[in-house]
N, C-alpha and C. Protein backbone atom coordinates (compact mmCIF):
# COMPACT_ATOMS: atom_id res chain seq x y z
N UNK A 1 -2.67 -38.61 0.91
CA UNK A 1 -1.99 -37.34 1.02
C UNK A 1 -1.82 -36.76 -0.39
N UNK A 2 -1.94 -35.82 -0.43
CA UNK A 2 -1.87 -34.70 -1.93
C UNK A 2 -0.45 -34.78 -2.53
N UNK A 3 -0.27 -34.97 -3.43
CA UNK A 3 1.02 -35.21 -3.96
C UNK A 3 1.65 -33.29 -4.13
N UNK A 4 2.68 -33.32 -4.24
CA UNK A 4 4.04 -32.25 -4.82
C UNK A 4 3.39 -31.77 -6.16
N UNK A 5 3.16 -30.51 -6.46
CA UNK A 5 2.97 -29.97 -7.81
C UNK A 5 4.17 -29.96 -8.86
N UNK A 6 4.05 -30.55 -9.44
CA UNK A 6 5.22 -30.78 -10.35
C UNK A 6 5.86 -29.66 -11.07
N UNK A 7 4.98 -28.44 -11.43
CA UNK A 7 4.99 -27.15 -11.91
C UNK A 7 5.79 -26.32 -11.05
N UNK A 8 5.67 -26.58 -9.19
CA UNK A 8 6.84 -25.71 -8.54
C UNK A 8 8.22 -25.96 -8.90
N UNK A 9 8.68 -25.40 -8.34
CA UNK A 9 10.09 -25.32 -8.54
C UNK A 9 10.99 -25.98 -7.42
N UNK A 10 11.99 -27.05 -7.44
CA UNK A 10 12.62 -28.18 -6.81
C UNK A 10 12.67 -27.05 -5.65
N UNK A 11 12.86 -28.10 -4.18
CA UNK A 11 12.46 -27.53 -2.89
C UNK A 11 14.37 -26.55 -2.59
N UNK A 12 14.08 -25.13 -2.00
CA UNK A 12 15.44 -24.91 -1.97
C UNK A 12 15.81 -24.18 -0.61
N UNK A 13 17.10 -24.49 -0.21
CA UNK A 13 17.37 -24.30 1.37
C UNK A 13 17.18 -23.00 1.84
N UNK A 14 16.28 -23.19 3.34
CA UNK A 14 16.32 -21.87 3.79
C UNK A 14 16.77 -20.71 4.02
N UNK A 15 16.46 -19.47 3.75
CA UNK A 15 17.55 -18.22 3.49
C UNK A 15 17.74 -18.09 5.06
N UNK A 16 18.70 -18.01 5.21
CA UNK A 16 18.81 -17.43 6.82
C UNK A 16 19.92 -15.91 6.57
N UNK A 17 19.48 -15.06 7.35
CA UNK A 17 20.01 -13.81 7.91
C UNK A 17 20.59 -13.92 8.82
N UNK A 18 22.30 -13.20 8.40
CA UNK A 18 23.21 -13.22 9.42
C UNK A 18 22.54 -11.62 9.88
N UNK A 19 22.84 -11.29 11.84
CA UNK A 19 23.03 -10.15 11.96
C UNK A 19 23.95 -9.11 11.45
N UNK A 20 24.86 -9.88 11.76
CA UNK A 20 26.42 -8.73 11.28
C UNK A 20 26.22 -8.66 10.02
N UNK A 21 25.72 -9.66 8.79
CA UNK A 21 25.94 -9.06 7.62
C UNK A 21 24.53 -8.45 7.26
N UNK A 22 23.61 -8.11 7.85
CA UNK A 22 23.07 -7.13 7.98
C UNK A 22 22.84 -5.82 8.14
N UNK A 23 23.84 -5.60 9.25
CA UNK A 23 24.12 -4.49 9.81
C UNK A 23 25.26 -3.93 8.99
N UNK A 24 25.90 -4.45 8.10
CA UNK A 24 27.03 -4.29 7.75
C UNK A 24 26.43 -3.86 6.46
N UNK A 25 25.48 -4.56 5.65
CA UNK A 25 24.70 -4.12 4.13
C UNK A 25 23.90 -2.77 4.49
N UNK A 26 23.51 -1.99 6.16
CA UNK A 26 22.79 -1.45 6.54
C UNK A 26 23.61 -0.19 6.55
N UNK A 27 25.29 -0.36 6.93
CA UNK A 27 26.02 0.23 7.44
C UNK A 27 26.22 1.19 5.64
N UNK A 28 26.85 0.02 5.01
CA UNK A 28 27.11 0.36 3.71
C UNK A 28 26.02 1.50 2.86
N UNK A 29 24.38 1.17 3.25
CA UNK A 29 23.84 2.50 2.49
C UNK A 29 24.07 3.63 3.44
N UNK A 30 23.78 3.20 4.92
CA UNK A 30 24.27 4.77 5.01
C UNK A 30 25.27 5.83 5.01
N UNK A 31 26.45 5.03 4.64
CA UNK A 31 27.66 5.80 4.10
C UNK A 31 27.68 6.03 2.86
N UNK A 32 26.56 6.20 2.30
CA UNK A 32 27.08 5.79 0.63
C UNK A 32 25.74 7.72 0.43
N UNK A 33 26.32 8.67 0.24
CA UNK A 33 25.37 9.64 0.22
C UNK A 33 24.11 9.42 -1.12
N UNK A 34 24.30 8.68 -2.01
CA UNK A 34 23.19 8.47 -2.94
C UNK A 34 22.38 7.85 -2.80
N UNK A 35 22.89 6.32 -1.85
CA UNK A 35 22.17 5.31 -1.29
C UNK A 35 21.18 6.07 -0.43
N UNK A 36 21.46 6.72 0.79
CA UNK A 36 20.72 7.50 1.63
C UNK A 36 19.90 8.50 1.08
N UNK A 37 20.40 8.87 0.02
CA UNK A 37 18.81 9.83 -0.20
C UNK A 37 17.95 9.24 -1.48
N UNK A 38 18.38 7.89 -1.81
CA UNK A 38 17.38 7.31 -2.02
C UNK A 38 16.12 6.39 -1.43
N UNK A 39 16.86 6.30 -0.18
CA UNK A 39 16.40 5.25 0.50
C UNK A 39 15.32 6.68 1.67
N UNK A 40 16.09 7.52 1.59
CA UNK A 40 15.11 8.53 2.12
C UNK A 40 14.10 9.33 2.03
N UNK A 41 14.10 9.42 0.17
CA UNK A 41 13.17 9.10 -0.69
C UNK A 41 11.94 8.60 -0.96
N UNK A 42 12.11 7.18 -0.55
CA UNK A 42 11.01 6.32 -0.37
C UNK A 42 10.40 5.83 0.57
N UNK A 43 10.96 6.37 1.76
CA UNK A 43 10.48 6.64 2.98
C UNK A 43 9.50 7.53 3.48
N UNK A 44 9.86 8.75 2.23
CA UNK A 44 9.12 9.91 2.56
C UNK A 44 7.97 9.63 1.68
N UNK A 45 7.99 9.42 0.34
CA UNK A 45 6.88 8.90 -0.91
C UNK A 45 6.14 7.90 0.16
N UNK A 46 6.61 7.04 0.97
CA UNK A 46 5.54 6.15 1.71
C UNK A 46 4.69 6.66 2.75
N UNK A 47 5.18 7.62 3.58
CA UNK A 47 4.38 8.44 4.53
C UNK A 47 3.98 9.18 3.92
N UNK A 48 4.01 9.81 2.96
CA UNK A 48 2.96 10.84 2.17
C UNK A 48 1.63 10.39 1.73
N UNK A 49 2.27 9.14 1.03
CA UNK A 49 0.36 8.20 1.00
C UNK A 49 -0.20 7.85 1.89
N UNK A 50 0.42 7.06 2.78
CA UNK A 50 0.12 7.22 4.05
C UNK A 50 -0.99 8.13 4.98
N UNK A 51 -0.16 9.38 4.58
CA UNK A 51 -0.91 10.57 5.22
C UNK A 51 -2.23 11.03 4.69
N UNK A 52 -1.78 10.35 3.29
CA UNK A 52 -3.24 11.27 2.06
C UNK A 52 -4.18 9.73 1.96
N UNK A 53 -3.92 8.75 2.75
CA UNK A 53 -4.97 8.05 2.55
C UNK A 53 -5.64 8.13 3.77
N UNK A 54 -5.02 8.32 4.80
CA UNK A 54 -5.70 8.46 6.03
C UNK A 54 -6.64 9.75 6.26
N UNK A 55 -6.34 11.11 5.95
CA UNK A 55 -6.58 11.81 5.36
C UNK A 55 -7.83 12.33 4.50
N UNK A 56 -7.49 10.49 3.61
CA UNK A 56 -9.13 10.36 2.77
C UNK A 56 -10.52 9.90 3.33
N UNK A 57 -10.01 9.23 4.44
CA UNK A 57 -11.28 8.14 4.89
C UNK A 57 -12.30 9.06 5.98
N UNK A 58 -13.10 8.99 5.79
CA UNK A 58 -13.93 9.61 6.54
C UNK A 58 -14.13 9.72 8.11
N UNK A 59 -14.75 10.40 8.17
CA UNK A 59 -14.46 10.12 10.19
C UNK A 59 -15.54 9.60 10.53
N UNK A 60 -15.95 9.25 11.61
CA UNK A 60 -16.34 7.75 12.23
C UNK A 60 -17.88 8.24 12.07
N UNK A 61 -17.90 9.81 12.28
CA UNK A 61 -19.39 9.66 12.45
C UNK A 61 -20.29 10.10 11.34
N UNK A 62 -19.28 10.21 10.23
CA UNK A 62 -19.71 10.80 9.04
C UNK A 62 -21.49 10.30 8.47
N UNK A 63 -21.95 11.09 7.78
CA UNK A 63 -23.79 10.85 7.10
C UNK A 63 -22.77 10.47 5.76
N UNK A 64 -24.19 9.46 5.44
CA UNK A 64 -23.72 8.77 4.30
C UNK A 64 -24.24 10.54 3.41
N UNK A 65 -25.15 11.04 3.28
CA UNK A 65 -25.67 12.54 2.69
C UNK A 65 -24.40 13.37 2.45
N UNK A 66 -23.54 13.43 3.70
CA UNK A 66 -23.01 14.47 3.82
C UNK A 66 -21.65 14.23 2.84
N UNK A 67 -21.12 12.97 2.85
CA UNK A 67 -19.83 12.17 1.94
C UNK A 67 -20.28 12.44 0.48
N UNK A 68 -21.46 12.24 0.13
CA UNK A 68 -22.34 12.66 -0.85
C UNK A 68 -22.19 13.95 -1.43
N UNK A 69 -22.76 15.15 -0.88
CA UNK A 69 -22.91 16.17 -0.96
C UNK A 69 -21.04 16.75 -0.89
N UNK A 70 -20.01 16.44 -0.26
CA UNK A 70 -19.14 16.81 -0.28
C UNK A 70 -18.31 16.35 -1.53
N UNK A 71 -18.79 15.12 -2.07
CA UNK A 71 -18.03 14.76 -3.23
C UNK A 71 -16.68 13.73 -2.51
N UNK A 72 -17.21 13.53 -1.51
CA UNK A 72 -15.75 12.44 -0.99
C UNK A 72 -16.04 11.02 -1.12
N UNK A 73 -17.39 10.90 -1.68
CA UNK A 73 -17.80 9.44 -1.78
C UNK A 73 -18.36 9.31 -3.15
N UNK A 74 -18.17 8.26 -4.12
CA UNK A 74 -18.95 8.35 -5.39
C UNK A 74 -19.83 6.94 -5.25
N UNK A 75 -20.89 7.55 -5.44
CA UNK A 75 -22.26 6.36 -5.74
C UNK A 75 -22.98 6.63 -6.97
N UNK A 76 -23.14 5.62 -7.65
CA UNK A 76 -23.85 5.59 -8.74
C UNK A 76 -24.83 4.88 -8.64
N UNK A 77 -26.08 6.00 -8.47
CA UNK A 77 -27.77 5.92 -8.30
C UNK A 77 -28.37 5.61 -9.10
N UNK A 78 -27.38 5.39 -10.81
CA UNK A 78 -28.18 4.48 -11.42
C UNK A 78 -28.68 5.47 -12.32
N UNK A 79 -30.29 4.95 -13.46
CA UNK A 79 -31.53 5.47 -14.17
C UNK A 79 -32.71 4.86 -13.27
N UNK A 80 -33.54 5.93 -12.66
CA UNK A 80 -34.81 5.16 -12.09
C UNK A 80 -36.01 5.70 -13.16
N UNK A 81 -36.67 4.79 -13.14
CA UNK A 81 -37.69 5.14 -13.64
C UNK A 81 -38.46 6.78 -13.14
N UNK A 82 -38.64 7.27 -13.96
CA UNK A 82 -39.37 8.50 -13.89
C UNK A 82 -38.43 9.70 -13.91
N UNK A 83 -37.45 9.48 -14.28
CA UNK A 83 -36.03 10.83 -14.46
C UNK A 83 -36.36 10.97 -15.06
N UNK A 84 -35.47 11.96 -15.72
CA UNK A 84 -35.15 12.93 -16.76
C UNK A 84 -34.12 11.95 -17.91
N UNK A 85 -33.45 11.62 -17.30
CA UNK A 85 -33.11 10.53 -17.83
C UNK A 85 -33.13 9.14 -18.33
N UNK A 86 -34.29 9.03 -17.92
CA UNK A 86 -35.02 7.40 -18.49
C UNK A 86 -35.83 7.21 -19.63
């Protein structure tokens, strides 16, 4: 059997969650008007990316040409022999 990594850190007792003092740390931001519009804040900053990443991805039946030509996809085609650039 594989021994204990000596580098972790000594084994330590499970966190357990009370309900009530949950509801009660839950209770506390939303009475607290700064707490709540911070916490409402980052609720909203999370559905905004959310929205703008979903947003980003292409739809199902998209041409690889067309992601291309629209600039919603970046591929780098490289130097081939015989450009303008080679």
């Amino acid at each position: 059997m594989a021994s204990r990594n000596p580098n972790l850190p000594s084994r330590v007792p499970k966190t357990v969650f009370s309900k009530a003092n949950l509801l009660a740390d839950l209770q506390a931001v939303d009475t607290d008007p700064a707490s709540r519009n911070r916490v409402l804040a980052l609720e909203t900053g999370f559905r905004q990316r959310v929205k703008s990443h979903i947003a980003s991805l292409p739809i199902a039946n998209a041409l690889l040409e067309d992601l291309v030509r629209r600039g919603n996809l970046w591929v780098d085609f490289g130097v081939f022999e015989g450009s303008a650039a080679a």
